[in-house]
Structures are given as structure tokens and as C-alpha cells.
N, C-alpha and C. Protein backbone atom coordinates (compact mmCIF):
# COMPACT_ATOMS: atom_id res chain seq x y z
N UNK A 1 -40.19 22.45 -57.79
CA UNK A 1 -40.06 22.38 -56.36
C UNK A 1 -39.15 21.20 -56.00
N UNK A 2 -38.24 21.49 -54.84
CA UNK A 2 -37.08 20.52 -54.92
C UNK A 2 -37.92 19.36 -53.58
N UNK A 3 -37.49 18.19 -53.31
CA UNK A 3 -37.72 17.47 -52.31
C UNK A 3 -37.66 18.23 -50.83
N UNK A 4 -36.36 18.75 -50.65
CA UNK A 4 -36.25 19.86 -49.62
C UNK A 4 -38.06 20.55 -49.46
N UNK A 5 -38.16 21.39 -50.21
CA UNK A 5 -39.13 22.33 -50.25
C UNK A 5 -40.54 21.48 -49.83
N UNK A 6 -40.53 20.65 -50.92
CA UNK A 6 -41.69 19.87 -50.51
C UNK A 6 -41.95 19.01 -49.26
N UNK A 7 -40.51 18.79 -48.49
CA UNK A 7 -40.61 17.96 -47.34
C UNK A 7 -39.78 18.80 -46.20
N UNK A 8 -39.98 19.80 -45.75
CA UNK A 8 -39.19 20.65 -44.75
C UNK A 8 -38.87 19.67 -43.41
N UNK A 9 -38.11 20.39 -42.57
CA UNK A 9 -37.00 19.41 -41.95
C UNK A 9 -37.94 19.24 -40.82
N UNK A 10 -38.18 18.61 -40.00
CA UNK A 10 -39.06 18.10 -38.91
C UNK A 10 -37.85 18.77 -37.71
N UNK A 11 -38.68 19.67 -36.94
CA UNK A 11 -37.74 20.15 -35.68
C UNK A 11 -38.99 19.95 -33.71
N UNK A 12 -40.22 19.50 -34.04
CA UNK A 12 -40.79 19.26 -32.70
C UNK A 12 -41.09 17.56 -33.71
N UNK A 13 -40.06 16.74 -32.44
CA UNK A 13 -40.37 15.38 -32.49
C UNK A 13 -40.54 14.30 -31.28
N UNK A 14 -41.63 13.82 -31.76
CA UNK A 14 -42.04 13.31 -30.30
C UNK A 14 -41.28 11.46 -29.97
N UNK A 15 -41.28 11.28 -29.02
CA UNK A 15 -40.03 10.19 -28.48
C UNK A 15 -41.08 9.26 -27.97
N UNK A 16 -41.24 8.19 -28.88
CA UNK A 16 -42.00 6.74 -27.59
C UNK A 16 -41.44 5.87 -27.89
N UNK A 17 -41.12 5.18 -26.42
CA UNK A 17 -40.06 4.38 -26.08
C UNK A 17 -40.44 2.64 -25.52
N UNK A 18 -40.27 1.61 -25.58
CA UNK A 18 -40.57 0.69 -25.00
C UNK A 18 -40.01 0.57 -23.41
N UNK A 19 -41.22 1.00 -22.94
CA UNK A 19 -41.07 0.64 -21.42
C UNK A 19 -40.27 -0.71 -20.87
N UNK A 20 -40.34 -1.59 -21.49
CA UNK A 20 -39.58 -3.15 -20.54
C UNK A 20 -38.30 -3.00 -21.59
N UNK A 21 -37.92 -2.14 -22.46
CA UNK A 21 -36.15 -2.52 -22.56
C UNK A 21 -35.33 -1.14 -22.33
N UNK A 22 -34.53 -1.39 -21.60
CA UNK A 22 -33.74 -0.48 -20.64
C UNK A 22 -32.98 -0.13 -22.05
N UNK A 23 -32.39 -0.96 -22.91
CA UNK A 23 -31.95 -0.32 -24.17
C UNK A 23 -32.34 0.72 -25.24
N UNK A 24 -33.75 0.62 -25.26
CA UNK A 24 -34.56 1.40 -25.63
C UNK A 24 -34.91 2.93 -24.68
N UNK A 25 -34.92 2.55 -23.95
CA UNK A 25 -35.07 3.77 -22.45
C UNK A 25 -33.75 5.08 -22.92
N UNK A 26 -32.73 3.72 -23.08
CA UNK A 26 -31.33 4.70 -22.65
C UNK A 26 -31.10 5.26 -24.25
N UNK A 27 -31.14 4.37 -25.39
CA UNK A 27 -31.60 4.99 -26.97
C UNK A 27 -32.51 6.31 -26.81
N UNK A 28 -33.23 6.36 -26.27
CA UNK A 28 -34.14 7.42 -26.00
C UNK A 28 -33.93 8.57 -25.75
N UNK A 29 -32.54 8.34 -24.39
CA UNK A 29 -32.21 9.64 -24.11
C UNK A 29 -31.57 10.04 -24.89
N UNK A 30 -30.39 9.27 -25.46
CA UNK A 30 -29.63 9.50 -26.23
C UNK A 30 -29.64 10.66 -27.46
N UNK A 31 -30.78 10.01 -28.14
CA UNK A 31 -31.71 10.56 -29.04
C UNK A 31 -32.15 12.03 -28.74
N UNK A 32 -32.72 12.04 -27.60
CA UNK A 32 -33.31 13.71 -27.13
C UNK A 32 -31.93 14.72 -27.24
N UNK A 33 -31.18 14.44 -26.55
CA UNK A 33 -29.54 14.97 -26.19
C UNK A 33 -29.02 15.61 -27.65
N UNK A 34 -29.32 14.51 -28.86
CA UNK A 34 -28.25 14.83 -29.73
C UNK A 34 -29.53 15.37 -30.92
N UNK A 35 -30.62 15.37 -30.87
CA UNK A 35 -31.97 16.49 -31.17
C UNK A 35 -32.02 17.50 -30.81
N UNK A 36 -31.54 17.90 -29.46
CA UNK A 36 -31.66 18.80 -28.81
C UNK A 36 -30.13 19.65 -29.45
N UNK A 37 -29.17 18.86 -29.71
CA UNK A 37 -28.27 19.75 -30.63
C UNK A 37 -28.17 20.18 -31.36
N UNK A 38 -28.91 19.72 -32.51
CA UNK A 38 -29.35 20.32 -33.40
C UNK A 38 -31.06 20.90 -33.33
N UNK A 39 -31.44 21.73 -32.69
CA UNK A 39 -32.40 22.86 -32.54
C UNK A 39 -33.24 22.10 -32.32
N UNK A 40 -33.71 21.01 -32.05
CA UNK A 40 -35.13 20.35 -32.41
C UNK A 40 -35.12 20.21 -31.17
N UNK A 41 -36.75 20.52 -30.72
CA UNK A 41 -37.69 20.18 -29.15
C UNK A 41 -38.32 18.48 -29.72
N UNK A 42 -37.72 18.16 -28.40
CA UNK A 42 -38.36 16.52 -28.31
C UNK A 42 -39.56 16.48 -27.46
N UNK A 43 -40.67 15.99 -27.84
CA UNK A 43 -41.82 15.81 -27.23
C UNK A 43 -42.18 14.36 -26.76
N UNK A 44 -41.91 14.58 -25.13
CA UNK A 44 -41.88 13.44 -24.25
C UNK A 44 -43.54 12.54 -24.57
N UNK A 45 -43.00 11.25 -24.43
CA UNK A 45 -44.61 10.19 -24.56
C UNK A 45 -46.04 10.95 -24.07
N UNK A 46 -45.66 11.27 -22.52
CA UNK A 46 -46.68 11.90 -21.49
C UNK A 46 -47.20 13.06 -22.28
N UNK A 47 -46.50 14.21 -23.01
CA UNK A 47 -47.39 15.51 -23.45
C UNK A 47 -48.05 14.52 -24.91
N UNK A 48 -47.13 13.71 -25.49
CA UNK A 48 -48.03 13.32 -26.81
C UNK A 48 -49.45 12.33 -26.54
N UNK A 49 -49.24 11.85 -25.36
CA UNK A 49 -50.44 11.11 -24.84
C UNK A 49 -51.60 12.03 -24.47
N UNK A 50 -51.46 13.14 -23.64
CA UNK A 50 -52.33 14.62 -23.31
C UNK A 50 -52.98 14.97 -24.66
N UNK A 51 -51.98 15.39 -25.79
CA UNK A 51 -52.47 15.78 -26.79
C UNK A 51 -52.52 15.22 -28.29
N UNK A 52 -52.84 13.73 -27.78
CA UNK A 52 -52.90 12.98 -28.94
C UNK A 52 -51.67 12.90 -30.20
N UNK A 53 -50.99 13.40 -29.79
CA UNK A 53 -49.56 14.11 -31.01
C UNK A 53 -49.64 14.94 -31.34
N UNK A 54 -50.29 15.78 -31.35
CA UNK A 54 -50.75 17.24 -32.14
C UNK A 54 -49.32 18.02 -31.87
N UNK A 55 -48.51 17.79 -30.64
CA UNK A 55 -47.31 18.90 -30.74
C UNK A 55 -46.34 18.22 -31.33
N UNK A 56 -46.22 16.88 -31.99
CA UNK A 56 -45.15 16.66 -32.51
C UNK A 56 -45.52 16.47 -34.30
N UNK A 57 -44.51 16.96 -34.85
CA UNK A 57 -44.73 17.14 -36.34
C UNK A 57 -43.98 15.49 -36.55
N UNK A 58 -43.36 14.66 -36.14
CA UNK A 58 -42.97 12.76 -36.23
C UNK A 58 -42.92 12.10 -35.20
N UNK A 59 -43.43 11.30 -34.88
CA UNK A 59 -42.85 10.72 -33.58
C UNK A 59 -41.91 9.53 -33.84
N UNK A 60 -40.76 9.26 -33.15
CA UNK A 60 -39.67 8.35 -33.19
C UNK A 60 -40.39 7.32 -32.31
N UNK A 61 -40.41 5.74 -32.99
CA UNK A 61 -40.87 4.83 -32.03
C UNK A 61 -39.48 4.39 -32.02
N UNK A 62 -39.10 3.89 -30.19
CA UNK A 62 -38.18 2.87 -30.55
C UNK A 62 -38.47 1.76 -29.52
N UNK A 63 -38.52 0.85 -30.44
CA UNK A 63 -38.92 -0.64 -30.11
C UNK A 63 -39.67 -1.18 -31.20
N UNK A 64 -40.33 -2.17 -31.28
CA UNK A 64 -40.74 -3.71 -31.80
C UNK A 64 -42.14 -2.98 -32.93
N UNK A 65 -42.46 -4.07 -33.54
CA UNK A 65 -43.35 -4.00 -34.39
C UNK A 65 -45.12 -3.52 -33.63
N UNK A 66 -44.74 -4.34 -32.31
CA UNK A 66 -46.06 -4.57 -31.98
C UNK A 66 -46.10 -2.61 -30.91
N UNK A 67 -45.01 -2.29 -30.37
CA UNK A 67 -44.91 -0.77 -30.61
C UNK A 67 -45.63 0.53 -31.59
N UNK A 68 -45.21 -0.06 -32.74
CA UNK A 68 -45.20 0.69 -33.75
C UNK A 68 -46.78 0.60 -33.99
N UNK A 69 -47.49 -0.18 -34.28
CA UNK A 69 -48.77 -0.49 -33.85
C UNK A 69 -49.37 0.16 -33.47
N UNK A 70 -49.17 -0.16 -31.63
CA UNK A 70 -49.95 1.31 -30.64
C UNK A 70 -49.40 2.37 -31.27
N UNK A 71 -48.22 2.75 -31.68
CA UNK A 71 -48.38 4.00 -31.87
C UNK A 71 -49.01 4.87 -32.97
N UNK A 72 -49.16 3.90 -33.71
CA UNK A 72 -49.77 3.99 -34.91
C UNK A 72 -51.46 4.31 -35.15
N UNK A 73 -51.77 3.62 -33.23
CA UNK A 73 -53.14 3.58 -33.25
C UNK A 73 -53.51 4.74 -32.15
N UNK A 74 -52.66 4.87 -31.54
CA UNK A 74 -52.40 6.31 -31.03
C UNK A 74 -52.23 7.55 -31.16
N UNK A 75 -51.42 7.68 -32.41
CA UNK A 75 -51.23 8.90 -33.19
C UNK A 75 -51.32 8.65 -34.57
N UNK A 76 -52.85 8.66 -34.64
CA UNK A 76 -52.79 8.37 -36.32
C UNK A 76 -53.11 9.06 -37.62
N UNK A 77 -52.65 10.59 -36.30
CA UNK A 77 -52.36 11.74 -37.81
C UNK A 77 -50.92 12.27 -38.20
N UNK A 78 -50.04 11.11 -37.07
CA UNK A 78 -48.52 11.45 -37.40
C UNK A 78 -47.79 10.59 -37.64
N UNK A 79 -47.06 11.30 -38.95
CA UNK A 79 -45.74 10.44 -39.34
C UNK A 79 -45.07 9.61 -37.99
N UNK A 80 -44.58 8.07 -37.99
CA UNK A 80 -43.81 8.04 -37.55
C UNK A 80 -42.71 7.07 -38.17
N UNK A 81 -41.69 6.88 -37.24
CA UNK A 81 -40.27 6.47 -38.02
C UNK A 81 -39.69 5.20 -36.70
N UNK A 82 -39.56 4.18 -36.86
CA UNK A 82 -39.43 3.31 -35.93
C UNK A 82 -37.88 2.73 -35.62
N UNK A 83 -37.59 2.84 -34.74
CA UNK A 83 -35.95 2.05 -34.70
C UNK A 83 -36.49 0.90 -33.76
N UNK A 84 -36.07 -0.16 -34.63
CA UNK A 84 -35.73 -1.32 -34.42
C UNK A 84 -35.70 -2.37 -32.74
N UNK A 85 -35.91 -2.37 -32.10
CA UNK A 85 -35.81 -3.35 -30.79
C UNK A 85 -36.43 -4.30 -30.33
N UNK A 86 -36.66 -5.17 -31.88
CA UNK A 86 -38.23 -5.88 -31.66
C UNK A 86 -37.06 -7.27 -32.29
N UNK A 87 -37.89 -8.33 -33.10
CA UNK A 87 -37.17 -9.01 -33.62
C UNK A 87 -36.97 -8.91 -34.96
N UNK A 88 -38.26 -8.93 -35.42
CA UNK A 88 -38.76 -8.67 -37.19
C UNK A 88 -38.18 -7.57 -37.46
N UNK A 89 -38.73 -6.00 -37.06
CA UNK A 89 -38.26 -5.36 -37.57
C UNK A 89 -39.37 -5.25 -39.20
N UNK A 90 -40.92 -5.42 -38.94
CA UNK A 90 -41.10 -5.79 -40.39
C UNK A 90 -41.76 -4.16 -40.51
N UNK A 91 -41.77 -3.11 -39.22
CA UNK A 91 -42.19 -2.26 -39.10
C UNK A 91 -41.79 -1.03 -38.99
N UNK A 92 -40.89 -1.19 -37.93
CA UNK A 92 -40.07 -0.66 -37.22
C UNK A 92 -38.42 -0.75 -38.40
N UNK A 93 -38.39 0.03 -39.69
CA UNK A 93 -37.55 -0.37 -40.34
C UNK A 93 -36.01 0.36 -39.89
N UNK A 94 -35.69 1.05 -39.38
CA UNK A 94 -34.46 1.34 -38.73
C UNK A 94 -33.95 0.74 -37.67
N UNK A 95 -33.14 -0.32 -38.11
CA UNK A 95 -31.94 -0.57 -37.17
C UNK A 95 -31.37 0.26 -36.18
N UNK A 96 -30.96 -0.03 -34.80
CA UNK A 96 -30.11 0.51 -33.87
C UNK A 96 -29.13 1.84 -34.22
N UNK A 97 -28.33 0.72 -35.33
CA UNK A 97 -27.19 1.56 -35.18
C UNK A 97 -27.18 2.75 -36.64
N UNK A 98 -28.21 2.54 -37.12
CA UNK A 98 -28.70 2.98 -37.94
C UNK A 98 -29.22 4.56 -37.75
N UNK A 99 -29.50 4.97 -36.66
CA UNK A 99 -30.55 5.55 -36.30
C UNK A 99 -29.57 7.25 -36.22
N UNK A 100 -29.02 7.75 -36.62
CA UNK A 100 -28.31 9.01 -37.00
C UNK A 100 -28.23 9.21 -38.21
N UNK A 101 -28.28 8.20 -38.94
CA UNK A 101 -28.40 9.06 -40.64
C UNK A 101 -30.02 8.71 -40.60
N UNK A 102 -30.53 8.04 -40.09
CA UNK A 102 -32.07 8.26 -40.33
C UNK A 102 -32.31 9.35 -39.95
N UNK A 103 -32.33 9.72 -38.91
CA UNK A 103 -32.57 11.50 -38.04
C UNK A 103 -31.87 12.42 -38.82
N UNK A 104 -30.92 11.93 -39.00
CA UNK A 104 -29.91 13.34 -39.96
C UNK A 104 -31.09 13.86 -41.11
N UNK A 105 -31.42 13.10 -41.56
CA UNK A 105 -32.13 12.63 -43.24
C UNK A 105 -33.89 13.33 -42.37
N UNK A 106 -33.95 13.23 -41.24
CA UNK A 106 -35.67 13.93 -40.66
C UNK A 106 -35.54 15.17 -40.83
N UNK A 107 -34.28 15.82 -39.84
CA UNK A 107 -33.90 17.01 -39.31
C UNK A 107 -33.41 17.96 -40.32
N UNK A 108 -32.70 17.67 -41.37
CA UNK A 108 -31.86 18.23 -42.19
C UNK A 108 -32.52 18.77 -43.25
């Protein structure tokens, strides 16, 4: 069984965002836009909060360690994958600009 097989491509992914950085906000959309090009439904904070994560097969944090955290303690039957907007970063291991071959590498 190849890696492929064993790890199929993640296409419903859910988006939580740090509310106080407008960088993160606008990363966010960004993110949905160019998901949404390649076939994948993005699942906004608000439905993953309703349903605990259950409709998203990863959720993308983007922001800080202490983010990754709640979300961690929020959805803690789903993968998630963190970009970077914190300082450390000891969590949240994807960098900014980083963050398209990480998704390429979810989706693909």
C-alpha cells in the first residue's frame, strides 16, 4: 500500500482563524479561494463550532501556538495543521509563506 492510499487527499477542510490579526483574517480568505480551486469545501469556524468538527476531515489553524491549543481542545478528533502568526511557532509549524506546498501536500 503506497502513502497515497494510506493517506487520501483531505477535500472538506475546516478554517480557524485568529480573530485580533487582520493578517490572519485576510490569510484565511485567501486560503478558502485557492481550496475552493482545487475542489475542496472549506468549513467556516461557526459550522465547526455547531458541530464540534465532525464536517471537517483537517482543520487549518492560522495563528499562534496558544490558537492551536484551543483548537486542539476544541476539536480533538481532528487532524490539524497550523500556519504560523504567533511568535514561537513551537506549534503552529508552517510558516506564512510556506503555506501552499503545505496544502498542496493535504489536498493532493
Amino acid at each position: 500500500m503506497t502513502v497515497k492510499e494510506q493517506h487520501p487527499a483531505m477535500k472538506r477542510i475546516g478554517l480557524v482563524a485568529a480573530r485580533s490579526k487582520d493578517e490572519a483574517q485576510e490569510l484565511a480568505a485567501d486560503v478558502a479561494g485557492w481550496l475552493g480551486e482545487r475542489g475542496c469545501e472549506t468549513v467556516p469556524e461557526s459550522v465547526l463550532e455547531r458541530d464540534g468538527g465532525a464536517s471537517a476531515e483537517v482543520i487549518v489553524v492560522l495563528g499562534g501556538d496558544g490558537l492551536m491549543m484551543r483548537a486542539a481542545n476544541r476539536f480533538p478528533d481532528r487532524p490539524l495543521l497550523g500556519i504560523n502568526f504567533g511568535k514561537v511557532g513551537f506549534l503552529a509549524l508552517i510558516e506564512r509563506r510556506d503555506w501552499q506546498p503545505a496544502l498542496t501536500e493535504l489536498v493532493n
